[in-house]
C-alpha atoms as a PDB file:
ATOM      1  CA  UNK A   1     -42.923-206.142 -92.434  1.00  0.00           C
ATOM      2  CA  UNK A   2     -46.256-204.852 -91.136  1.00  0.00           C
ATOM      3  CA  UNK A   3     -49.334-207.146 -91.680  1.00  0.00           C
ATOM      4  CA  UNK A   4     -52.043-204.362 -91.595  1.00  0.00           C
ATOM      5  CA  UNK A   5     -54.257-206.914 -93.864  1.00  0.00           C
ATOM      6  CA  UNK A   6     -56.018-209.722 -91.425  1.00  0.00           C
ATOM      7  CA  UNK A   7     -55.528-212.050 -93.850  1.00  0.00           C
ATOM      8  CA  UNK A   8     -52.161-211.658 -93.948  1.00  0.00           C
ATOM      9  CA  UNK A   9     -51.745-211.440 -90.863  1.00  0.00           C
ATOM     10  CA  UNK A  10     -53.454-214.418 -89.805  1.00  0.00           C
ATOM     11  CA  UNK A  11     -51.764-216.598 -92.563  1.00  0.00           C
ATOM     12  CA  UNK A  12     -48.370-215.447 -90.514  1.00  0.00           C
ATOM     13  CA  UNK A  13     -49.641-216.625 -87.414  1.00  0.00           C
ATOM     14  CA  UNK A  14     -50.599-219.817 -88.627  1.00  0.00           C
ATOM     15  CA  UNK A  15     -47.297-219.656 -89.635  1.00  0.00           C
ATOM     16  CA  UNK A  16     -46.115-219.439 -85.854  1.00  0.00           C
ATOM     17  CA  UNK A  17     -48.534-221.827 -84.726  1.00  0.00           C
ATOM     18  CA  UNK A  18     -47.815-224.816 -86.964  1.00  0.00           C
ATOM     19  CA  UNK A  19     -43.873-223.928 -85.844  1.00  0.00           C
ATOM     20  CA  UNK A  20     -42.901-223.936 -89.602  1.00  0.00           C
ATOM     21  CA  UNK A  21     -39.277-222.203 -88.778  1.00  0.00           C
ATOM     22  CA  UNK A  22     -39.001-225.350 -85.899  1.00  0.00           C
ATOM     23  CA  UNK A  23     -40.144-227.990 -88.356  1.00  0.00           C
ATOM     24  CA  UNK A  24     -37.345-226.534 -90.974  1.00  0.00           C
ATOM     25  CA  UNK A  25     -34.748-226.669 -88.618  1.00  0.00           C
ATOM     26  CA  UNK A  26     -36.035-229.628 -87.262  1.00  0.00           C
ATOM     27  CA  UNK A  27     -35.584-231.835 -90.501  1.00  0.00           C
ATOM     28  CA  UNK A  28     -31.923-230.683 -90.682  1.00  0.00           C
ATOM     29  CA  UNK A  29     -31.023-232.014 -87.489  1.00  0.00           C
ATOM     30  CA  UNK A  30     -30.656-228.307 -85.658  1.00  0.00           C
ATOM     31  CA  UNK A  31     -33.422-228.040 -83.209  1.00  0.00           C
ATOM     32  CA  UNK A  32     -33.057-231.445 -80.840  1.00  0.00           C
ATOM     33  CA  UNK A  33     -35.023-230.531 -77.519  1.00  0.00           C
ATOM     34  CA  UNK A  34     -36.561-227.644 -79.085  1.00  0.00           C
ATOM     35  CA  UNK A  35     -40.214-226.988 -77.799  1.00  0.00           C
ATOM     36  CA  UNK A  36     -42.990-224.216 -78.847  1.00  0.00           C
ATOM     37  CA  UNK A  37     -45.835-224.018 -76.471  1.00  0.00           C
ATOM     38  CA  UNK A  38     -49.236-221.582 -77.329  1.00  0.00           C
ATOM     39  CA  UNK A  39     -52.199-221.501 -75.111  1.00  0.00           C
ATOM     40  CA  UNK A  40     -55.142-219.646 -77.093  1.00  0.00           C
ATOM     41  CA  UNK A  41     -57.430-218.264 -74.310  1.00  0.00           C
ATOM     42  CA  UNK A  42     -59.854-217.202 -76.525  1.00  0.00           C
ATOM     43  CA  UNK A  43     -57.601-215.526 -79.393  1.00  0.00           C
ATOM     44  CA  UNK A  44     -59.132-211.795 -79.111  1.00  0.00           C
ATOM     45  CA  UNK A  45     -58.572-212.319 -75.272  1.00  0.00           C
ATOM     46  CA  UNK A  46     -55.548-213.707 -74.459  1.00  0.00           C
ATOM     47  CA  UNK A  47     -52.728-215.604 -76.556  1.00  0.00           C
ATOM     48  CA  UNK A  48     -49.241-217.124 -74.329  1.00  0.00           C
ATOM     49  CA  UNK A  49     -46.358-218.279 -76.491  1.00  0.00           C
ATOM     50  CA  UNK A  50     -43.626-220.270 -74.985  1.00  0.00           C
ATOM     51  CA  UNK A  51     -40.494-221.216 -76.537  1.00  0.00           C
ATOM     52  CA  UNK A  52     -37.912-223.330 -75.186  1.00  0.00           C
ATOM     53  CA  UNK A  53     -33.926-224.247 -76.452  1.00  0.00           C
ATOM     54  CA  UNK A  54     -31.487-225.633 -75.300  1.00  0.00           C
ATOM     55  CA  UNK A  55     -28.214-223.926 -74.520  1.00  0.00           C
ATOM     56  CA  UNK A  56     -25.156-224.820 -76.433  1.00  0.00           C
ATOM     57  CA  UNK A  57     -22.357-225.979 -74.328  1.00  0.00           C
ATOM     58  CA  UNK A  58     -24.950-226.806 -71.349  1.00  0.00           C
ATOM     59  CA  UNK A  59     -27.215-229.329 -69.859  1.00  0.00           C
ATOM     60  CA  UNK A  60     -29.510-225.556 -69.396  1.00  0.00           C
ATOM     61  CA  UNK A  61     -32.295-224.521 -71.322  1.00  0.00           C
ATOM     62  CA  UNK A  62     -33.822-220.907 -72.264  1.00  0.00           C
ATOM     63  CA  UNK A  63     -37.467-220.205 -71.924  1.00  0.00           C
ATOM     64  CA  UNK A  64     -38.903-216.967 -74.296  1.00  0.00           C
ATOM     65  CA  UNK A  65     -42.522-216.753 -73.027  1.00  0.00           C
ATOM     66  CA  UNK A  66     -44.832-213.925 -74.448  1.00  0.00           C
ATOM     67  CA  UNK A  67     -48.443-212.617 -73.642  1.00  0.00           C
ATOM     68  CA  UNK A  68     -50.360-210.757 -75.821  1.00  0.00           C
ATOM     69  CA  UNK A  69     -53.415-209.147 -74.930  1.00  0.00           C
ATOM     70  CA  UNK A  70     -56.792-207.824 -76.951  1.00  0.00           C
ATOM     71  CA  UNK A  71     -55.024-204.991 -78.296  1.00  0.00           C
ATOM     72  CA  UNK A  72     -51.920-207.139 -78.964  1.00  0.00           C
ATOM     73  CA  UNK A  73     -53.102-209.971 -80.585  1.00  0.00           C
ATOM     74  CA  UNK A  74     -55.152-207.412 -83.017  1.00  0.00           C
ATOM     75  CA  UNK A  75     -51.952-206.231 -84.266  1.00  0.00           C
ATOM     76  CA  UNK A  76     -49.894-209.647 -84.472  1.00  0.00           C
ATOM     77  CA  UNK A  77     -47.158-209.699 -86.759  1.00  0.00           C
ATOM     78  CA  UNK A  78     -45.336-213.083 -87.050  1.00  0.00           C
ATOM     79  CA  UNK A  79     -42.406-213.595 -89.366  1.00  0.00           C
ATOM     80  CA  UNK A  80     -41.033-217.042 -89.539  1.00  0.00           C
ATOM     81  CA  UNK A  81     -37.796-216.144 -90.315  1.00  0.00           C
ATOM     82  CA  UNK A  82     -37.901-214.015 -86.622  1.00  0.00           C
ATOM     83  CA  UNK A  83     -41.381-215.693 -85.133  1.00  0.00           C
ATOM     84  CA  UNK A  84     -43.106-213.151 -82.781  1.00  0.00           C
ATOM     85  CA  UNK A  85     -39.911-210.553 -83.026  1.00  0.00           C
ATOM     86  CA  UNK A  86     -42.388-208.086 -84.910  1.00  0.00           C
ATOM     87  CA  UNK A  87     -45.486-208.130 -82.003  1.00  0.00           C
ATOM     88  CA  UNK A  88     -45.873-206.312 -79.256  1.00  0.00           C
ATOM     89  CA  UNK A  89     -46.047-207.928 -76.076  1.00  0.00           C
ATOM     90  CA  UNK A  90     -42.709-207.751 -74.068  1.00  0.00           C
ATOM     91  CA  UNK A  91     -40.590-210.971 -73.652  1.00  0.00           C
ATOM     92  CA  UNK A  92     -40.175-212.859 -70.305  1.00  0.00           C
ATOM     93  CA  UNK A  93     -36.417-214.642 -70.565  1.00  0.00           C
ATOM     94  CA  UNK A  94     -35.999-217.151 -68.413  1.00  0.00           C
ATOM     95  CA  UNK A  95     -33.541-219.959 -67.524  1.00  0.00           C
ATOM     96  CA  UNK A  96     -34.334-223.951 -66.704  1.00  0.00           C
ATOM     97  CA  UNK A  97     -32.452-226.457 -65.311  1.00  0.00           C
ATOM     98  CA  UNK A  98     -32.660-229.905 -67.623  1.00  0.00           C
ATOM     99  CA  UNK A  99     -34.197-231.368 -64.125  1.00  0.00           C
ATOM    100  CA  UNK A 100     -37.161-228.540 -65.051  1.00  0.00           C
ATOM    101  CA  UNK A 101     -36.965-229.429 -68.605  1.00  0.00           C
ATOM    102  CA  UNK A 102     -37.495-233.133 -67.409  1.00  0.00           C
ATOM    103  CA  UNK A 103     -40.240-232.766 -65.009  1.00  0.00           C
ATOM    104  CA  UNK A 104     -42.519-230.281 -68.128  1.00  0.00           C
ATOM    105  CA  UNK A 105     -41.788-233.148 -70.590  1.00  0.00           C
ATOM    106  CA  UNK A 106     -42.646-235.883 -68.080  1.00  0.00           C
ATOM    107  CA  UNK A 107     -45.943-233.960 -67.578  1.00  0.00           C
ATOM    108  CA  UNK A 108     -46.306-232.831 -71.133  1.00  0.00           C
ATOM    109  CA  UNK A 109     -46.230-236.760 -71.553  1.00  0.00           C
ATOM    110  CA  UNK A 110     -48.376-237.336 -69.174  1.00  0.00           C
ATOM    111  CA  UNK A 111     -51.202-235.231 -70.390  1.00  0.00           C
ATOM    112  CA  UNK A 112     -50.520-237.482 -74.311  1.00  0.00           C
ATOM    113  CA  UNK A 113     -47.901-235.599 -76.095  1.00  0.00           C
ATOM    114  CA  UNK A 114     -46.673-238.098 -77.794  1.00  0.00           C
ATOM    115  CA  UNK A 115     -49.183-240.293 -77.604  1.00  0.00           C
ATOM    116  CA  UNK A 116     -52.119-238.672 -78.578  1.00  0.00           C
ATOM    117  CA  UNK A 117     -54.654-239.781 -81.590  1.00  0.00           C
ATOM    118  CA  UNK A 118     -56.301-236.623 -82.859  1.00  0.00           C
ATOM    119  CA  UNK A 119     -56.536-236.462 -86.431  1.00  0.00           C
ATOM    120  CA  UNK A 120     -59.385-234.222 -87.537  1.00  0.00           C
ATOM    121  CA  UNK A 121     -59.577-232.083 -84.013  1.00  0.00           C
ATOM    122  CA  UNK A 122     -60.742-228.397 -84.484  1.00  0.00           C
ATOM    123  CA  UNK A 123     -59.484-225.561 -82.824  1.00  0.00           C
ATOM    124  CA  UNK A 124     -61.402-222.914 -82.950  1.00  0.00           C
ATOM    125  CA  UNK A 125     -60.251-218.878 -82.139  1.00  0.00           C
ATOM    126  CA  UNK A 126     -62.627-218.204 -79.856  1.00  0.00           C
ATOM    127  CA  UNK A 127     -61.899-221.716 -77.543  1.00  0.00           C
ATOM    128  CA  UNK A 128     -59.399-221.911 -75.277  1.00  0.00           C
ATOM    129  CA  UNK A 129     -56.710-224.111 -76.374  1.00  0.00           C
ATOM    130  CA  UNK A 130     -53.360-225.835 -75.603  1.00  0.00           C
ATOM    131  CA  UNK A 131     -50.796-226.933 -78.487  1.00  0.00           C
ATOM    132  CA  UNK A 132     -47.375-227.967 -77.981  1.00  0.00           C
ATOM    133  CA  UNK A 133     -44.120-229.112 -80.795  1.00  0.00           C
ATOM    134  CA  UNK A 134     -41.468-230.913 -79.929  1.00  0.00           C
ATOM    135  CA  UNK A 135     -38.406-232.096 -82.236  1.00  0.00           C
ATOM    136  CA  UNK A 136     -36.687-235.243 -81.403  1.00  0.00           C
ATOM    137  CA  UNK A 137     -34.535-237.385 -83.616  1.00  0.00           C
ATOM    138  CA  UNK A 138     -34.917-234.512 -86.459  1.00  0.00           C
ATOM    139  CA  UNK A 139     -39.222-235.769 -85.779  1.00  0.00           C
ATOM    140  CA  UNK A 140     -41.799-233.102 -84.938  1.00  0.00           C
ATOM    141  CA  UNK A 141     -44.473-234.104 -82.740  1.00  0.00           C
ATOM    142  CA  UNK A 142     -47.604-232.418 -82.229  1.00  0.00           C
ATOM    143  CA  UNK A 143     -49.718-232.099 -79.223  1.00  0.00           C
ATOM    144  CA  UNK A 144     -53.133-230.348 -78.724  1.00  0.00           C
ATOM    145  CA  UNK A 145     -56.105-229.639 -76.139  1.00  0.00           C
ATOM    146  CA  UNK A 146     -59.202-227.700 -76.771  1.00  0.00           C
ATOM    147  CA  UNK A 147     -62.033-226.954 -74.146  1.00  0.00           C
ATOM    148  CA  UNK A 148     -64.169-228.330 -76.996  1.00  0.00           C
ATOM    149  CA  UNK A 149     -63.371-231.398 -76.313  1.00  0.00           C
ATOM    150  CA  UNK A 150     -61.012-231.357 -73.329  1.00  0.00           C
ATOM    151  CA  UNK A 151     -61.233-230.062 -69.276  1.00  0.00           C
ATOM    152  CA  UNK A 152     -57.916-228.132 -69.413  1.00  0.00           C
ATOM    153  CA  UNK A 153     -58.165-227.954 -65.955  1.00  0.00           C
ATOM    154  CA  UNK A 154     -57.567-231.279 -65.383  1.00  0.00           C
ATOM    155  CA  UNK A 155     -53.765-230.826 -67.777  1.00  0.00           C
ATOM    156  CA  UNK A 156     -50.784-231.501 -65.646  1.00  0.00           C
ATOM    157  CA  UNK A 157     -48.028-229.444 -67.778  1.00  0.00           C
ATOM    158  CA  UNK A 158     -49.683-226.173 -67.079  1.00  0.00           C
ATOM    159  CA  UNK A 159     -49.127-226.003 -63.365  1.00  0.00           C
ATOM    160  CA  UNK A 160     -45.139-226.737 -64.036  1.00  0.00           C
ATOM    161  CA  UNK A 161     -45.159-224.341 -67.101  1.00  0.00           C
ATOM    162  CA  UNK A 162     -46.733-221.822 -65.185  1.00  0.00           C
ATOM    163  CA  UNK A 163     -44.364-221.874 -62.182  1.00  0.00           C
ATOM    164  CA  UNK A 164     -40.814-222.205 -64.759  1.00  0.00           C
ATOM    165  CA  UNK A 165     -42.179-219.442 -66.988  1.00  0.00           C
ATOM    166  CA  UNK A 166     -41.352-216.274 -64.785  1.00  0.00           C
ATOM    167  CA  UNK A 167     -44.792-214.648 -66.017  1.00  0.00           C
ATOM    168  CA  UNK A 168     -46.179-212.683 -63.153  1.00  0.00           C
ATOM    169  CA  UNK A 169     -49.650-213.421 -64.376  1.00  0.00           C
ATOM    170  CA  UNK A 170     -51.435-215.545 -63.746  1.00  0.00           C
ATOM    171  CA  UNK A 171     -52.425-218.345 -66.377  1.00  0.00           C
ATOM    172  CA  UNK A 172     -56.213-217.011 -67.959  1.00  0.00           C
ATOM    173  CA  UNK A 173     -58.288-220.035 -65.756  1.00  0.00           C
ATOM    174  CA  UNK A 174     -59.764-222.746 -68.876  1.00  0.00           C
ATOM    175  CA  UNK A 175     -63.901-222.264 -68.825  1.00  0.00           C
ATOM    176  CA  UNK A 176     -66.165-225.189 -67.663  1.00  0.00           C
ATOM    177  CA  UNK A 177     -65.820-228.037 -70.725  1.00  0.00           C
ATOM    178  CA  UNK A 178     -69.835-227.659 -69.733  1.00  0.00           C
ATOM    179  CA  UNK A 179     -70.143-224.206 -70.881  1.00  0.00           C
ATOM    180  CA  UNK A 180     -68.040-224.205 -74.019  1.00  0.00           C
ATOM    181  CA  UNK A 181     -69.769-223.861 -77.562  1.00  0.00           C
ATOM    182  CA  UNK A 182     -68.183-224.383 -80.338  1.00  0.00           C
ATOM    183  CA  UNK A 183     -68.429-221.061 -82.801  1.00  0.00           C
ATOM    184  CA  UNK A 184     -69.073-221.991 -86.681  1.00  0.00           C
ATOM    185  CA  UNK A 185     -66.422-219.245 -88.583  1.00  0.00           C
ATOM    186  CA  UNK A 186     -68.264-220.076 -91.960  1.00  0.00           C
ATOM    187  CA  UNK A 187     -71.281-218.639 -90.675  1.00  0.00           C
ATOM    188  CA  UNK A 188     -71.359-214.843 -89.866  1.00  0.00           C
ATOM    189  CA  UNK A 189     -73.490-211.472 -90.405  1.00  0.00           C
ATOM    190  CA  UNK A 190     -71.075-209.808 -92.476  1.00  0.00           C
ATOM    191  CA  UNK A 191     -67.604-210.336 -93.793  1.00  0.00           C
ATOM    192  CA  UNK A 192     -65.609-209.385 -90.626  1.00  0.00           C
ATOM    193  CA  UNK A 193     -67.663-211.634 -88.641  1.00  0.00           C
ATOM    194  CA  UNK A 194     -66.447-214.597 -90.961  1.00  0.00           C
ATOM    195  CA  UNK A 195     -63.191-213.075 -90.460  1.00  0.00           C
ATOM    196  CA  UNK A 196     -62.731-212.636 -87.350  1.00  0.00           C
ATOM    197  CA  UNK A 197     -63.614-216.405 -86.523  1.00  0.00           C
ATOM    198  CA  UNK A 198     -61.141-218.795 -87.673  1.00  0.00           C
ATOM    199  CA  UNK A 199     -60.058-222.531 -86.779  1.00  0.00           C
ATOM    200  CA  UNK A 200     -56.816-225.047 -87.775  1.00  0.00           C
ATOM    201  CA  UNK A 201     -57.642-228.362 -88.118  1.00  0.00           C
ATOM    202  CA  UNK A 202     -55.054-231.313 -87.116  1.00  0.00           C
ATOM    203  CA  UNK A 203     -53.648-233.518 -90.063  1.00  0.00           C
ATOM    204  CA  UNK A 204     -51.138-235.987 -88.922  1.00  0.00           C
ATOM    205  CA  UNK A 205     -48.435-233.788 -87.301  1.00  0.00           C
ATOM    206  CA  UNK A 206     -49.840-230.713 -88.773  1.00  0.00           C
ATOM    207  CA  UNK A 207     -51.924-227.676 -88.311  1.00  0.00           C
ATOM    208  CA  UNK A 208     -53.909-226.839 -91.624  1.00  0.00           C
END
C-alpha cells in the first residue's frame, strides 16, 4: 500500500502511534509485556520508534527500534496490520535481558507511566515528544511527555533506552522547556501549512 496522499498517510500513522494493532492484541490476552515507545523530535526532523516483545519460551525480550529522518518521515507508510514494515528507515534488532526490561520499566515508572493524570495534553508535530504503551493484564496504559509542558531532559527512561537500543546515534537532545512554542495547526497561510501541522490530543488511554 503506498500512502502518496498526506492525509492518508498521516491517518496511518496515527494509526501507529495510538498502537491500535497492540491495543487489539492486547484485549485478547496476546501481547502481555508488550511495549511501543515513539519519541517525536520535531516530526519533519526526527521520529524514533521502539518496540519491545517478549520472547516465547524465554525470560528475553526483542527490541525493533527505527529512525526516520526528514526525508523518511515525508514518505511514512504505516500499516497496522505490519506497523512501520512499509517505511524506510532500516531496523536496529536487538536483544534484552528481563533484568534490562526491569530496570526501563522501573524508570519508565519512575518518570509516571502508570501514574500519570493527563487528560486533555496536546502534542503537537513540531514539539518534541515522548509517548510510551504498555499492555498488562490484557490493560493498555498510556504514557506521554511533551517539551510543551515537560523538561525531557530531566526523563529517566531515555538514558536506559538509549544505551539497550543498539542505535549508534545519538538520541536528538530535547530543546530548553524555555524556548518551546507551541505551533497552532488550525492556523496557516495556505492549505499545506494547515497540513503540515498536526497534533493528537490524550483522552483517557487514547490518542485522538
Amino acid at each position: 500500500m503506498t500512502l502518496q496522499n498526506p492525509v492518508v498517510r498521516k491517518a496511518s500513522w496515527f494509526s501507529y502511534l495510538n498502537a491500535d494493532d497492540l491495543r487489539t492484541a492486547c484485549s485478547a490476552g496476546e501481547a502481555e509485556g508488550r511495549i511501543r515507545i515513539v519519541y517525536n523530535a520535531d516530526y519533519y526532523k526526527e521520529v524514533r520508534t521502539f518496540d519491545i516483545t517478549p520472547q516465547t519460551a524465554s525470560d528475553d525480550f526483542s527490541m525493533v527500534s527505527h529512525i526516520f529522518g526528514p526525508l523518511d518521515v515525508s514518505e511514512m507508510n504505516v500499516s497496522v496490520r505490519s506497523p512501520l514494515g512499509a517505511l524506510s528507515g532500516e531496523p536496529v534488532r536487538r536483544g534484552l535481558t528481563r533484568q534490562q526490561y526491569l530496570t526501563l520499566t522501573d524508570a519508565m515508572q519512575e518518570d509516571g507511566f502508570g501514574t500519570q493524570s493527563r487528560d486533555g495534553l496536546r502534542l503537537n508535530s513540531e514539539n518534541y515528544y515522548w509517548t510510551a504503551l504498555g499492555c498488562s493484564h490484557q490493560q493498555m496504559t498510556l504514557a506521554a511527555w511533551t517539551s510543551a509542558k515537560d523538561d525531557l531532559r530531566d526523563l529517566h527512561f531515555p538514558i536506559v533506552l538509549e544505551k539497550v537500543s543498539g542505535q549508534t546515534d545519538p538520541l536528538p537532545p530535547a530543546p530548553d522547556p524555555d524556548a518551546v512554542q507551541n505551533p497552532d495547526p488550525t492556523i496557516g497561510h495556505g492549505r499545506d501549512e494547515q497540513d503540515r501541522n498536526f497534533y493528537r490530543t490524550i483522552r483517557g488511554n487514547s490518542l485522538q
